[in-house]
Protein backbone atom coordinates (compact mmCIF):
# COMPACT_ATOMS: atom_id res chain seq x y z
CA UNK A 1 24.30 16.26 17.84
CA UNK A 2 21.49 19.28 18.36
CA UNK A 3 20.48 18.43 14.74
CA UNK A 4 19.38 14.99 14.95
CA UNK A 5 17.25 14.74 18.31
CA UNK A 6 13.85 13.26 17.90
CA UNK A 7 10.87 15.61 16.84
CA UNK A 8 8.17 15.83 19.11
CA UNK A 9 6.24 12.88 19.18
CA UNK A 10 2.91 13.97 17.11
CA UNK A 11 5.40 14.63 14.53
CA UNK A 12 7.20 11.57 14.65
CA UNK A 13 4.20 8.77 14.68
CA UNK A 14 2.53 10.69 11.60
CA UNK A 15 3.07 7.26 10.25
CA UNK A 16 3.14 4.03 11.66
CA UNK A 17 6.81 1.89 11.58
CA UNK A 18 6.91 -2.13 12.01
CA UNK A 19 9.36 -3.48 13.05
CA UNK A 20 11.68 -5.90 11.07
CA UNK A 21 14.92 -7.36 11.47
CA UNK A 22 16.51 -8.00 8.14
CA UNK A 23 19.79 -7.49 6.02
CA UNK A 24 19.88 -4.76 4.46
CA UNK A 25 22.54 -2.25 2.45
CA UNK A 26 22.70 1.83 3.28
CA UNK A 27 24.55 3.60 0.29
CA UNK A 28 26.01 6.66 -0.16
CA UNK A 29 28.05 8.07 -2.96
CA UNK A 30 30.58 5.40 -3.58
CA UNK A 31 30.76 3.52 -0.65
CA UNK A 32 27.89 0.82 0.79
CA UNK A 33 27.50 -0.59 4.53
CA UNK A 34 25.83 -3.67 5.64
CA UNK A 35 23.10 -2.96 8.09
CA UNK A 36 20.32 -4.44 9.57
CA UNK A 37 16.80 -2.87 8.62
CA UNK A 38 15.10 -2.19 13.02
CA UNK A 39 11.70 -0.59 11.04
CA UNK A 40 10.45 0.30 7.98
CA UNK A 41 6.96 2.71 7.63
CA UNK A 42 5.88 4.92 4.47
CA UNK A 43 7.98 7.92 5.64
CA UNK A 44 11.56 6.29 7.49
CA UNK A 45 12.81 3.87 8.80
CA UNK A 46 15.83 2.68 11.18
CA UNK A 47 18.95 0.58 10.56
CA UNK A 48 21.91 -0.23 12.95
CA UNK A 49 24.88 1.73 12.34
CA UNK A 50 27.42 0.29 10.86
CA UNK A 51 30.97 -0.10 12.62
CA UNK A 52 32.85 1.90 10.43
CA UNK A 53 30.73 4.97 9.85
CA UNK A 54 31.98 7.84 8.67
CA UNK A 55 28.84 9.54 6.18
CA UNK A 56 28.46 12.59 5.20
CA UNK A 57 25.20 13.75 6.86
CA UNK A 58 24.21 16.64 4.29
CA UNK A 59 23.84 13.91 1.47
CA UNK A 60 21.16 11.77 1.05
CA UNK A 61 21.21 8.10 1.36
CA UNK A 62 19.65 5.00 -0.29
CA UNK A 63 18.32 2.05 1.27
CA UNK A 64 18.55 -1.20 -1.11
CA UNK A 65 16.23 -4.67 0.77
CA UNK A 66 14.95 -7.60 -0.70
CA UNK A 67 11.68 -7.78 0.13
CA UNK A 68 9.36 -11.11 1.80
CA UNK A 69 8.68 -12.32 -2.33
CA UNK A 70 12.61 -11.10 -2.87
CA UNK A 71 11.45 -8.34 -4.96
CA UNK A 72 14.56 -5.88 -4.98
CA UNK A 73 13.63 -2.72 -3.26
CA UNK A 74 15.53 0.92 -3.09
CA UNK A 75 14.22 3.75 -1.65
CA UNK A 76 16.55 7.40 -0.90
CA UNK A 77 16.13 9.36 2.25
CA UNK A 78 18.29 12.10 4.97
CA UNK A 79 19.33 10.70 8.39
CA UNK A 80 17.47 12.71 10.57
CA UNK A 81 18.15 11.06 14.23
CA UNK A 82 20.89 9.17 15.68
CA UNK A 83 19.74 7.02 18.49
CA UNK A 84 22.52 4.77 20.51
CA UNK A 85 23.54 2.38 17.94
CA UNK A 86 20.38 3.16 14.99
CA UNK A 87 20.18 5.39 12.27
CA UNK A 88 16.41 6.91 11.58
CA UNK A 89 16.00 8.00 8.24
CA UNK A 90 13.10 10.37 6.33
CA UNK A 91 12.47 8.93 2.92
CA UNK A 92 12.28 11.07 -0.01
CA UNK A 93 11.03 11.12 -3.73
CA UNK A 94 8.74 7.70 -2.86
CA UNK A 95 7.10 7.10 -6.04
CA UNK A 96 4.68 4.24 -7.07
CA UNK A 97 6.88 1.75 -8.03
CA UNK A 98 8.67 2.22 -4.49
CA UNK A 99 4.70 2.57 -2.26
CA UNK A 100 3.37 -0.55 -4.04
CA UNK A 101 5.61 -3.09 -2.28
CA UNK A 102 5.91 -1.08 0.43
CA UNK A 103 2.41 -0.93 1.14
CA UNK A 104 2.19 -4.75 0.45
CA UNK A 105 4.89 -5.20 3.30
CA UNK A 106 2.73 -2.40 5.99
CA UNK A 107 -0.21 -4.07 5.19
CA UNK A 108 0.50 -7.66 6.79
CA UNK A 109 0.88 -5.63 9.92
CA UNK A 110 -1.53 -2.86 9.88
CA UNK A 111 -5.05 -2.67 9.70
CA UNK A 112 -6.49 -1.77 6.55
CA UNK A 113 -7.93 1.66 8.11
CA UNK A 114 -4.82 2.94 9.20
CA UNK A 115 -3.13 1.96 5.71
CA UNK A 116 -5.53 3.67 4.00
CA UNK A 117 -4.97 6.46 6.25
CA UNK A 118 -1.08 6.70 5.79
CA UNK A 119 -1.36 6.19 1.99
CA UNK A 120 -3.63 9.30 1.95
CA UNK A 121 -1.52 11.13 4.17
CA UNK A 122 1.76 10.53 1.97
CA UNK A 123 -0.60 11.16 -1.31
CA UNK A 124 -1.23 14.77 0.48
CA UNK A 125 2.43 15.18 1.39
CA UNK A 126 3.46 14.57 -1.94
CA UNK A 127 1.28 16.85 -3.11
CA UNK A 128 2.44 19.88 -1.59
């Protein structure tokens, strides 16, 4: 699939990803698939793809976690890469109440510089 190889990599590491191995649900539409969340940054992240996968690629997708203090959390984004057995993901429409425990997560794994750093980045790209 031409339309889902990897950008180059400046493009791709515009923000960091940790990684994390948790349960997580991908929906789309009607129908929901039990994945495990691989990474999670402030613009993607990666789950396993699901056995019986059969998505529509030109509709967008949500993500639904529960997050370390099992705050519910649901964020919408495009697959933009298939990679062996993961799904990558671009998040879209990330609004406050979706970067606050996001940023919360990031930040027990990223310097406070770089945080910053991202957070202003995404502020820009929202912007635009």
């Amino acid at each position: 699939m031409s339309a889902y190889n990897h950008p180059p990599e400046q493009e791709r590491r515009r923000f960091s990803r940790i990684p994390v191995d948790m349960p997580a649900e991908l929906h789309q539409g009607g129908v929901v698939w039990n994945v495990r969340l691989r990474s999670i940054g402030l613009n993607g992240f990666v789950v396993t793809q699901p056995a019986q996968w059969d998505a529509d690629y030109s509709h967008p997708f949500s993500l639904n976690i529960r997050l370390n203090n099992d705050t519910p959390f649901e964020a919408f984004g495009h697959l933009v890469h298939i990679d062996h057995s993961d799904l990558g993901f671009q998040l879209e429409h990330l609004g406050a109440e979706q970067i606050a425990p996001l940023a919360r997560l990031l930040a027990g794994h990223l310097d406070e510089q770089t945080l910053a750093e991202e957070l202003q980045r995404l502020d820009e790209a929202n912007r635009d």
